[in-house]
Structure formats: structure tokens, C-alpha cells
N, C-alpha and C. Protein backbone atom coordinates (compact mmCIF):
# COMPACT_ATOMS: atom_id res chain seq x y z
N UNK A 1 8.02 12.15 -20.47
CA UNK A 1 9.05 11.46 -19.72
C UNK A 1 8.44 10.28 -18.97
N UNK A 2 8.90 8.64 -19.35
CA UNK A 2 8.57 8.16 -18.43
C UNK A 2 9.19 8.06 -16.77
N UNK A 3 8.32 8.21 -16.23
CA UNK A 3 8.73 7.99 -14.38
C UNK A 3 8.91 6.37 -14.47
N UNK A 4 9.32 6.38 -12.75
CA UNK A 4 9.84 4.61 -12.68
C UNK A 4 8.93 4.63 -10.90
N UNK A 5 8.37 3.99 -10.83
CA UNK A 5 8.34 3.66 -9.13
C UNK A 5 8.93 3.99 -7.83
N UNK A 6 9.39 4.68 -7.31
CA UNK A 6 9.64 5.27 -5.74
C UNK A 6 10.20 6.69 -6.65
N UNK A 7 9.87 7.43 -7.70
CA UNK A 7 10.06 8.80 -7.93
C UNK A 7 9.69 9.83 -7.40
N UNK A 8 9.92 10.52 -6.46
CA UNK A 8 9.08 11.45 -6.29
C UNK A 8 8.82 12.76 -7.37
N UNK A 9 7.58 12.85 -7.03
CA UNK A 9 6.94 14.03 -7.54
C UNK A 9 6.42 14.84 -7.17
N UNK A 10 5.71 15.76 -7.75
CA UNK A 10 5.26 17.29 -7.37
C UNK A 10 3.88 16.60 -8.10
N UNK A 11 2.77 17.25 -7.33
CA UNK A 11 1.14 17.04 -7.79
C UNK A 11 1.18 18.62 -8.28
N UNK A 12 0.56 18.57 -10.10
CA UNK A 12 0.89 20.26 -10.81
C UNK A 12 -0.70 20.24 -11.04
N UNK A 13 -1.53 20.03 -10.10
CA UNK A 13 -3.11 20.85 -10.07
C UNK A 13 -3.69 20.27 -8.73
N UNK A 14 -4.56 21.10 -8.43
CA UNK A 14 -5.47 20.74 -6.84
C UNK A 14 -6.40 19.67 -7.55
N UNK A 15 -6.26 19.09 -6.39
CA UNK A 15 -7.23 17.51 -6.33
C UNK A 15 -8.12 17.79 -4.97
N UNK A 16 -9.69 18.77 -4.85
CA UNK A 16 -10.18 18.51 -3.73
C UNK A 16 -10.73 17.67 -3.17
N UNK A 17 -11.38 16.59 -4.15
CA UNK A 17 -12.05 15.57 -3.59
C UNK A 17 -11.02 14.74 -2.96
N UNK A 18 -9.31 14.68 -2.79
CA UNK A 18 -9.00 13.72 -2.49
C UNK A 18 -8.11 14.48 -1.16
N UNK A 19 -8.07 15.45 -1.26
CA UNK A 19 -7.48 16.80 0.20
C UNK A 19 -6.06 16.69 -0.49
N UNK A 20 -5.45 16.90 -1.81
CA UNK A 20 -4.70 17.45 -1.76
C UNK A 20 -4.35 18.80 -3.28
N UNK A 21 -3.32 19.66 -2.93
CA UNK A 21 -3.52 20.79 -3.36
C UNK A 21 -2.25 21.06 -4.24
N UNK A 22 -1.66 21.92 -5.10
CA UNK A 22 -0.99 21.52 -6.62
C UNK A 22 0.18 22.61 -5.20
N UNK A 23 1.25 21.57 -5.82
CA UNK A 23 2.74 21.97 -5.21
C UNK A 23 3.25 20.45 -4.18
N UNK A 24 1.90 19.95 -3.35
CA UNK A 24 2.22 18.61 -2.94
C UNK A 24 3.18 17.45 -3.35
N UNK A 25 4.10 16.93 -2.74
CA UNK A 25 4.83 16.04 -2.66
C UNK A 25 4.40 14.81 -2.44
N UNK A 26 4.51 14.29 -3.28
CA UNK A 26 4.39 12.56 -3.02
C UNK A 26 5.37 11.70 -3.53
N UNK A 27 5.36 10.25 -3.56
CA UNK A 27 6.08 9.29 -4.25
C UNK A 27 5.05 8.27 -5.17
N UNK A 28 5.72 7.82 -6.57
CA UNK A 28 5.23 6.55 -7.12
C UNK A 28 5.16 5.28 -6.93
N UNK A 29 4.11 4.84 -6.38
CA UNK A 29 4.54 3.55 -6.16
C UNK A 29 3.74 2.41 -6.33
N UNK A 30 3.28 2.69 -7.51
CA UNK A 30 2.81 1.75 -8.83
C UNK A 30 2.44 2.38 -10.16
N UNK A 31 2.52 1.71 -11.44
CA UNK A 31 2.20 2.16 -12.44
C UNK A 31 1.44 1.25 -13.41
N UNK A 32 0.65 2.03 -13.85
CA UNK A 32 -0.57 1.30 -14.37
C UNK A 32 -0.54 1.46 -16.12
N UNK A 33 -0.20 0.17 -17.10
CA UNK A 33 0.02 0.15 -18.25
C UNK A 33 -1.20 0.63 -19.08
N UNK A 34 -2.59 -0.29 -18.53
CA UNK A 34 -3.55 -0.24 -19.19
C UNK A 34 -4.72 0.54 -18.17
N UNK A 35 -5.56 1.24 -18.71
CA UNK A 35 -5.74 1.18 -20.24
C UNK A 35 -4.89 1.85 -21.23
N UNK A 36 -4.49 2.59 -20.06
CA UNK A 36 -3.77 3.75 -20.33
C UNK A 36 -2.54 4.24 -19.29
N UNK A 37 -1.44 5.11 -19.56
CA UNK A 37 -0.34 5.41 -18.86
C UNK A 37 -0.90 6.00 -17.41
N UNK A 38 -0.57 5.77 -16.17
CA UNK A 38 -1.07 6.30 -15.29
C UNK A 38 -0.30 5.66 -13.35
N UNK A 39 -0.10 6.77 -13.01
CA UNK A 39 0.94 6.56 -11.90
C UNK A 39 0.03 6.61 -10.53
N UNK A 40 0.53 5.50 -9.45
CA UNK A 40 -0.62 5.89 -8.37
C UNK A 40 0.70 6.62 -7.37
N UNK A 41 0.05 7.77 -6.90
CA UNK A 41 1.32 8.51 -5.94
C UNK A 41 0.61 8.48 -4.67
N UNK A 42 1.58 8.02 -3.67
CA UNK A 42 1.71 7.87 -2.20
C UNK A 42 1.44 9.73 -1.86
N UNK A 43 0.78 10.08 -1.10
CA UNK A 43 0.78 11.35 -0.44
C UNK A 43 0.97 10.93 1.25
N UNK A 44 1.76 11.70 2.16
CA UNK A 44 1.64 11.20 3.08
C UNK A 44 1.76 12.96 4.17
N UNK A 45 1.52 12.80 5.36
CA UNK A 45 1.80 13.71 5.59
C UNK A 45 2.37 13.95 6.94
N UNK A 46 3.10 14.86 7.89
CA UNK A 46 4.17 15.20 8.45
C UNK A 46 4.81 13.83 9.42
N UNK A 47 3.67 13.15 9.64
CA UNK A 47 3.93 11.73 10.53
C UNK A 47 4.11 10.81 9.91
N UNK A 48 3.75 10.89 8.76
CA UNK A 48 3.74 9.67 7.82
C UNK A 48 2.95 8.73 6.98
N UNK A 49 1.54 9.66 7.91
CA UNK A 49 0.13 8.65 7.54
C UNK A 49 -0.31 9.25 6.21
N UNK A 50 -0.57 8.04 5.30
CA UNK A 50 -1.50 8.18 4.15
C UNK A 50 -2.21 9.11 4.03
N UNK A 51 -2.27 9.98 3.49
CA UNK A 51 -3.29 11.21 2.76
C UNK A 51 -4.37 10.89 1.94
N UNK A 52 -4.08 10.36 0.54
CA UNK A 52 -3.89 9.91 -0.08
C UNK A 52 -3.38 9.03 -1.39
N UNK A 53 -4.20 8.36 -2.01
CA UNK A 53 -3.49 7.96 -2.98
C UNK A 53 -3.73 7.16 -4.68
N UNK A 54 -3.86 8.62 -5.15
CA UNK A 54 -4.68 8.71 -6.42
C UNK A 54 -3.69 8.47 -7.71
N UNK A 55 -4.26 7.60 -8.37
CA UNK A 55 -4.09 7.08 -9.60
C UNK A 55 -3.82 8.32 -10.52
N UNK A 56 -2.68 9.31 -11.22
CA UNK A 56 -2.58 9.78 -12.10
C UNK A 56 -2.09 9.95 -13.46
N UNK A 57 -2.86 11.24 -13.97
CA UNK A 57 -2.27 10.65 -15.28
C UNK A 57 -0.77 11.48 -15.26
N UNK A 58 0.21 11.58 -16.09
CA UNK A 58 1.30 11.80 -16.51
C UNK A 58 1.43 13.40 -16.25
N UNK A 59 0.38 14.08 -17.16
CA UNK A 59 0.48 15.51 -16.97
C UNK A 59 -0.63 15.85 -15.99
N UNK A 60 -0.80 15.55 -14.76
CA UNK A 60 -0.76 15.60 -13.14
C UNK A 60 0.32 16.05 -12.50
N UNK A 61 1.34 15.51 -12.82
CA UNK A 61 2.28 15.44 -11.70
C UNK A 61 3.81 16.19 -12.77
N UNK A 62 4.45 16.60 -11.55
CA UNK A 62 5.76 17.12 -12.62
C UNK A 62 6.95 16.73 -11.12
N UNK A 63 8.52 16.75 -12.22
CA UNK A 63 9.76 16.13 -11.18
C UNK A 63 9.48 17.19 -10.25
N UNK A 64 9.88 16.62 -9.11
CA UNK A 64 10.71 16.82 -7.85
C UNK A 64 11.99 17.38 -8.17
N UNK A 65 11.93 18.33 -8.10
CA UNK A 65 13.17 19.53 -7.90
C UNK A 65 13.92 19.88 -6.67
């Protein structure tokens, strides 16, 4: 499925080097053609501040339910 930019998503595996953990909520908000398919998701957390915000690939992340 392609995603589109401000989608939110669900992060579907733990990422420790970046502090976040599979069930996390974020949004898309860029997408990267080359080299390859790949979404950078906004993580933010209860205040609002940046978490992070890691470049993924497709089967990373699954919809927001």
C-alpha cells in the first residue's frame, strides 16, 4: 500500500537505537523515492517534542487503526 504524507502510522518492530518501541505512533512527513521506497515518520511525545525521526522502510510501519 502506498502511504501519502501526514498519515499516521503504527511503528510494527522496536527501533532501540532510536528510543522507540513496536506499537508507537507517529506521522509521515516525507517520502523518499530513491533509492528506494522509504517514509521518514515524525515520533513525538506527550508535549509534543521530537522523539524521533527515522527514515522507514514500508514493512516498518503498519495503518493507524
Amino acid at each position: 500500500m502506498r502511504r501519502k504524507e501526514f498519515d499516521v502510522v503504527v511503528l510494527a518492530e522496536d527501533l532501540p537505537d532510536e528510543g522507540l518501541t513496536k506499537g508507537m505512533v507517529g506521522a509521515i512527513v516525507f517520502i523518499h523515492e530513491k533509492p528506494y521506497l522509504a517514509y521518514m515518520v515524525e515520533f513525538v511525545d506527550d508535549d509534543g517534542r521530537t522523539i524521533a525521526m527515522p527514515s522507514l522502510l514500508p514493512e516498518q510501519i503498519a495503518d493507524y487503526s
